[in-house]
N, C-alpha and C. Protein backbone atom coordinates (compact mmCIF):
# COMPACT_ATOMS: atom_id res chain seq x y z
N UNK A 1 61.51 -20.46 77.45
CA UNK A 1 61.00 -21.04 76.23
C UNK A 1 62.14 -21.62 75.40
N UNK A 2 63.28 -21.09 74.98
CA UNK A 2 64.37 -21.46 74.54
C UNK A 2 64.74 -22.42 74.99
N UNK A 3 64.75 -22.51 76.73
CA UNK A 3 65.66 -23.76 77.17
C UNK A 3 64.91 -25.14 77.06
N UNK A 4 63.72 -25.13 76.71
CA UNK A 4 62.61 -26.22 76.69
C UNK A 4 62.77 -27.03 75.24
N UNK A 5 62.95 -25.56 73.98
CA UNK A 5 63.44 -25.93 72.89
C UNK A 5 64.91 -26.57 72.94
N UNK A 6 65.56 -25.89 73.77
CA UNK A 6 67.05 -26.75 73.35
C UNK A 6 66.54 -27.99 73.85
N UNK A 7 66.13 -28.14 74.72
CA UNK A 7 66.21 -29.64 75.42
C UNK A 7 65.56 -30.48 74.73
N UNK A 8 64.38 -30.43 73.35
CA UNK A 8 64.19 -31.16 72.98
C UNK A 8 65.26 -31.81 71.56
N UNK A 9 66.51 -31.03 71.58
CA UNK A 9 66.75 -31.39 70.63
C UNK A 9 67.79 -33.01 70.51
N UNK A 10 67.91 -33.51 69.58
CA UNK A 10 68.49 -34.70 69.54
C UNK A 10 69.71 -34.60 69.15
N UNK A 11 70.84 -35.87 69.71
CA UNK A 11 71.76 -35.63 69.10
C UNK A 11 72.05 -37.11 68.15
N UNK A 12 72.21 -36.74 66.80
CA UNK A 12 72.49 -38.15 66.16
C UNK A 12 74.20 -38.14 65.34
N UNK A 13 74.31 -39.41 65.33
CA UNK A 13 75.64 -39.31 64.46
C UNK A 13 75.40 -40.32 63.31
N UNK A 14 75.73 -39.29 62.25
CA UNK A 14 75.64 -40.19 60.69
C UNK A 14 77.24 -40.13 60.21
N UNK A 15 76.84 -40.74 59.46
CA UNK A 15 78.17 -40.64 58.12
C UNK A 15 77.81 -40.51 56.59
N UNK A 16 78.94 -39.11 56.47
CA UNK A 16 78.59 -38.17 54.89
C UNK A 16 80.19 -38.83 54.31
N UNK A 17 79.90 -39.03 53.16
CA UNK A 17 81.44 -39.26 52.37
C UNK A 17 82.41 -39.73 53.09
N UNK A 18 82.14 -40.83 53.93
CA UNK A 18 83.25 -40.94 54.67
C UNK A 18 83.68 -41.24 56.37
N UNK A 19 82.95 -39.90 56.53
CA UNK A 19 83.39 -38.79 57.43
C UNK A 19 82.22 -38.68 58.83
N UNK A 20 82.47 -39.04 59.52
CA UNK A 20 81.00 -39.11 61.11
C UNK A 20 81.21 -37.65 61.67
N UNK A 21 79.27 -37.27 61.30
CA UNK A 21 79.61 -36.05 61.91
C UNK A 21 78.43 -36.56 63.27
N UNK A 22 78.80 -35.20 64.12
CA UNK A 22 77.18 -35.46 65.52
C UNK A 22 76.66 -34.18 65.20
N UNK A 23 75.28 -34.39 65.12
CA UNK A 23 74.74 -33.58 64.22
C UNK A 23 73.65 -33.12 65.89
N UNK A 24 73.03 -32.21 66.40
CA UNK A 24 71.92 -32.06 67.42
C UNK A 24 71.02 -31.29 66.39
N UNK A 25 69.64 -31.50 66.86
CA UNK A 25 68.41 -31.35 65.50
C UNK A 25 67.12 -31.46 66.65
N UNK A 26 65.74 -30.85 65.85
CA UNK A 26 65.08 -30.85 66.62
C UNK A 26 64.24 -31.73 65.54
N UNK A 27 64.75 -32.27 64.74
CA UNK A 27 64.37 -33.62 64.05
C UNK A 27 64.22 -34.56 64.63
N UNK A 28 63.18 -35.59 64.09
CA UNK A 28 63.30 -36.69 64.43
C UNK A 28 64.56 -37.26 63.84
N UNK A 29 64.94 -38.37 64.74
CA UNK A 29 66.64 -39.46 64.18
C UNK A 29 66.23 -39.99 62.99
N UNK A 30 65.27 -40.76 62.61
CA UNK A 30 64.83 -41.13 61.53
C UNK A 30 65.15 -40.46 60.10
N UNK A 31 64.58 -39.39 59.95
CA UNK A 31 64.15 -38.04 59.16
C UNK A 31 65.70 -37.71 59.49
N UNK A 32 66.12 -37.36 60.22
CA UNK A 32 68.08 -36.88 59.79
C UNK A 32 68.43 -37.79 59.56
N UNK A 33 68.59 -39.00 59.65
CA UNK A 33 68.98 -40.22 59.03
C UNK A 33 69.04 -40.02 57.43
N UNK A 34 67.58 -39.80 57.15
CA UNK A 34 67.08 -40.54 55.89
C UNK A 34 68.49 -38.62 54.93
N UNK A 35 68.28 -37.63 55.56
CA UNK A 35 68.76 -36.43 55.22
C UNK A 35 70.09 -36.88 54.93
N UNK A 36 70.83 -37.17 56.07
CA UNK A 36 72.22 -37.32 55.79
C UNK A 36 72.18 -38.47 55.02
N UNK A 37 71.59 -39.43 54.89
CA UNK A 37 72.00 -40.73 53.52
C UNK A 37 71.82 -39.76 52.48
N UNK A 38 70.80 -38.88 52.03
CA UNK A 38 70.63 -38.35 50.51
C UNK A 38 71.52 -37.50 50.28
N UNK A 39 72.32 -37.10 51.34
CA UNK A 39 73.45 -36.09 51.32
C UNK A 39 74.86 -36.79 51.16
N UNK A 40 74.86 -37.93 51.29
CA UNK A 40 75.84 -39.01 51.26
C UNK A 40 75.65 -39.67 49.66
N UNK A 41 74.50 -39.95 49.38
CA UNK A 41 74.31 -40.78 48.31
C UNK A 41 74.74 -39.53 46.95
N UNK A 42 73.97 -38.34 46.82
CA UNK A 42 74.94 -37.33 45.96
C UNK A 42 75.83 -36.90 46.16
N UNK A 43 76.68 -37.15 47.11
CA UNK A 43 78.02 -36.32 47.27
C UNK A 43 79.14 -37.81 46.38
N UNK A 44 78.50 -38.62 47.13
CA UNK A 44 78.69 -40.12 46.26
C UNK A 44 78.66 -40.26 44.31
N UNK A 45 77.99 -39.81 44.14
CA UNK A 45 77.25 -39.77 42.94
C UNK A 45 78.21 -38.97 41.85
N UNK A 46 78.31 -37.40 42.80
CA UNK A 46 79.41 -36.31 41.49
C UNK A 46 80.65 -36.46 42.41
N UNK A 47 81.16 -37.13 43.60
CA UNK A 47 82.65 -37.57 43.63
C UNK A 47 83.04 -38.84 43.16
N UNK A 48 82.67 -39.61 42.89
CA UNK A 48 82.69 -40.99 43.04
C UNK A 48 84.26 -41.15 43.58
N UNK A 49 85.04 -41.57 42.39
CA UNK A 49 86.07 -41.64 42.55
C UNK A 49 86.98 -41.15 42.32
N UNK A 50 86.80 -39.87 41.88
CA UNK A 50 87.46 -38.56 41.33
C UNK A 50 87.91 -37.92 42.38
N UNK A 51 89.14 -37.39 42.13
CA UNK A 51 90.01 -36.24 43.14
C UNK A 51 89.47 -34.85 43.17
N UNK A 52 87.66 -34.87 42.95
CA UNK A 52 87.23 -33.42 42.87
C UNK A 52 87.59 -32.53 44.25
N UNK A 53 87.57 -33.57 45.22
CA UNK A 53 87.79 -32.33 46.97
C UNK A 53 86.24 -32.79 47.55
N UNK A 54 86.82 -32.70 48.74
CA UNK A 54 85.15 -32.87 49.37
C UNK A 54 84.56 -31.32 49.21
N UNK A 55 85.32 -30.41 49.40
CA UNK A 55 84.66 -29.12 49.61
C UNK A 55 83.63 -29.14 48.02
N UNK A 56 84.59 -29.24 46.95
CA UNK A 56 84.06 -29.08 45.87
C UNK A 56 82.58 -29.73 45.52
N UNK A 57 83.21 -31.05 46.46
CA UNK A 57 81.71 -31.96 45.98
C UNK A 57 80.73 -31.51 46.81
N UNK A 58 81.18 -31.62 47.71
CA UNK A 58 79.93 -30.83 48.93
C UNK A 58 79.14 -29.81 48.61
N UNK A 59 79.84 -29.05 47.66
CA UNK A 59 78.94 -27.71 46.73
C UNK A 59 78.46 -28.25 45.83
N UNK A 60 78.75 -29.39 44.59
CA UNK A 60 78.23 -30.00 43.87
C UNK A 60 76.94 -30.59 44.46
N UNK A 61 76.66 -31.33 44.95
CA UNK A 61 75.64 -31.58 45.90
C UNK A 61 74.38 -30.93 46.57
N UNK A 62 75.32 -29.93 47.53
CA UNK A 62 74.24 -28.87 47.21
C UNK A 62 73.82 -27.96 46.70
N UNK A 63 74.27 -27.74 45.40
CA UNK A 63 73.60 -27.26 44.21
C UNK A 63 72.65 -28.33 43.17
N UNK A 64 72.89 -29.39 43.17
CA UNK A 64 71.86 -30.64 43.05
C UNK A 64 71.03 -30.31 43.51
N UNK A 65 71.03 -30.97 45.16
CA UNK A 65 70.04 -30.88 45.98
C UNK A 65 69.06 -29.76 45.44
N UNK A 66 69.78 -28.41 45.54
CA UNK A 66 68.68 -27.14 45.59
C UNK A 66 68.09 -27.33 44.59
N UNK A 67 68.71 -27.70 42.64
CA UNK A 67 67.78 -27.80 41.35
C UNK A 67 66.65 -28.80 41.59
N UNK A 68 66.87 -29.61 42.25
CA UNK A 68 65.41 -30.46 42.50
C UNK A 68 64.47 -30.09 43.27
N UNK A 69 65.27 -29.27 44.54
CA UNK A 69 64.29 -28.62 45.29
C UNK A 69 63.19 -27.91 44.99
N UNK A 70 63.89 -26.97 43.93
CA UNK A 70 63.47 -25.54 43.11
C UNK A 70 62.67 -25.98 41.98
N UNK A 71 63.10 -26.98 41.26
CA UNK A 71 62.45 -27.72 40.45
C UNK A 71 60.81 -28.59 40.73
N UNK A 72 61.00 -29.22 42.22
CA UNK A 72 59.83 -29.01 43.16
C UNK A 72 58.93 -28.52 43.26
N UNK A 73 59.30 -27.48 43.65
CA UNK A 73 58.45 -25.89 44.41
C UNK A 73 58.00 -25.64 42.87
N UNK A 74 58.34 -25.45 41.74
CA UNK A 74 57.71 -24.77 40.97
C UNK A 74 56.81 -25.65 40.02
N UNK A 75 56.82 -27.26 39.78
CA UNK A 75 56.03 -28.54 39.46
C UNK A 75 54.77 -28.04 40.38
N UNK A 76 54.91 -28.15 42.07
CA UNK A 76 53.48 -27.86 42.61
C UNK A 76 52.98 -26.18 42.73
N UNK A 77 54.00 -25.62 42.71
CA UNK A 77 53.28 -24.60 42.34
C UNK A 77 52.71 -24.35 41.16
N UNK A 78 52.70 -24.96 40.30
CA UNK A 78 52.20 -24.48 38.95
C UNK A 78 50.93 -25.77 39.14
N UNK A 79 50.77 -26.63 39.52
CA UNK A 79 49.48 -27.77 39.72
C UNK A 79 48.73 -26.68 41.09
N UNK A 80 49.11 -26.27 42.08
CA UNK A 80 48.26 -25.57 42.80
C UNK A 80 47.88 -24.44 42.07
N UNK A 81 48.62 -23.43 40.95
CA UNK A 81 47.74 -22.50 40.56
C UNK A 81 46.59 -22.98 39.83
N UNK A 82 47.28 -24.11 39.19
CA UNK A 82 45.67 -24.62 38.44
C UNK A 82 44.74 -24.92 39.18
N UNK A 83 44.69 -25.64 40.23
CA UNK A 83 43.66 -26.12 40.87
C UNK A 83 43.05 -25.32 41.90
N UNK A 84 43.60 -24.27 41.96
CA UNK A 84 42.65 -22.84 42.76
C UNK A 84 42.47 -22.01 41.48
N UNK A 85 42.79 -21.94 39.79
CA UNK A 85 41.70 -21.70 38.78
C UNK A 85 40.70 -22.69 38.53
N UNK A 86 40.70 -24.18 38.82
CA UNK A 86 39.67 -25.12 38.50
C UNK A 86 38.70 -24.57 39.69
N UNK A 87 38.82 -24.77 40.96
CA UNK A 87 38.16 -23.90 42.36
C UNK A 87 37.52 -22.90 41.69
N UNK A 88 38.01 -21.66 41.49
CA UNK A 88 37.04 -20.84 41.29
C UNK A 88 36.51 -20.93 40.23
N UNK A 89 36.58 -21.67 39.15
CA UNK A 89 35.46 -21.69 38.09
C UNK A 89 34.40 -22.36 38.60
N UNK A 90 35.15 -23.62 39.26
CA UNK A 90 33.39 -24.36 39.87
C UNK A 90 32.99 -23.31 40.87
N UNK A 91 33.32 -22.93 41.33
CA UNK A 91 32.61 -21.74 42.74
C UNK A 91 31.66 -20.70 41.81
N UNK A 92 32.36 -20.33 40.99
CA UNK A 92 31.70 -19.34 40.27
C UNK A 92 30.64 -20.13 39.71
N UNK A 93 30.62 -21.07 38.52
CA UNK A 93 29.44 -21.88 37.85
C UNK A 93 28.51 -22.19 38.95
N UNK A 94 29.40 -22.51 40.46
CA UNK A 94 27.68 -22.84 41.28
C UNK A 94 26.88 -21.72 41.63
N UNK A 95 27.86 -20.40 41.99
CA UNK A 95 27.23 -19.49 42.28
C UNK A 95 25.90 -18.74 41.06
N UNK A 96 26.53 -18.72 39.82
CA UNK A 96 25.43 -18.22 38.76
C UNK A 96 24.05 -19.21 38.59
N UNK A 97 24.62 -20.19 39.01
CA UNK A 97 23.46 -21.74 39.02
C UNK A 97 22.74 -21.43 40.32
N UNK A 98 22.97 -20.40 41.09
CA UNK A 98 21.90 -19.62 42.12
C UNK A 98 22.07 -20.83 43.37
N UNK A 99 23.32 -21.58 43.42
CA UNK A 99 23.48 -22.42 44.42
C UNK A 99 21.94 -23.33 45.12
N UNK A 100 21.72 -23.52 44.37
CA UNK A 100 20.53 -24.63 44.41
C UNK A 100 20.96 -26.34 44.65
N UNK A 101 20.39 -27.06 45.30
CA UNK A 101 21.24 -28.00 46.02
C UNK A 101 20.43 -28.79 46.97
């Protein structure tokens, strides 16, 4: 089972800050493409042209990355809690309405 998984994986080569890495993924090339540009475009963004260090920026970045992530996750999580309280109020109102229909 493993060796079926390795074999589907791909190998692509992008470029981050610079720098060509070969990346193997069980991604599509596309979709790591589009990954390593957004990983390129903020590392871009808080180094520009500043002597911060790649290491430094590379953490800058992905600590970005993660506040939007996190920032994400908790935008739809807070629209999905509402809308499984909108759900059960209508579930409930049909049910007392003796589900007639």
């Amino acid at each position: 089972m493993s060796d079926s998984a390795h074999e589907s994986r791909t190998t692509v080569r992008v470029r981050i800050a610079g720098e060509e890495y070969t990346l193997r993924t069980d991604a599509d090339e596309a979709y790591t493409r589009r990954c390593a540009a957004l990983v390129d475009e903020r590392m871009r963004a808080i180094g520009g042209d500043s002597a911060l260090g790649a290491k430094k920026t590379a953490i800058m970045a992905a600590l970005s990355l993660s506040d939007d992530l996190l920032q994400q996750r908790e935008r739809f999580g807070n629209r999905a809690e509402k809308l499984a309280g909108r759900l059960e109020e209508a579930l409930a109102a049909s049910s007392a309405g003796g589900g007639a229909g």
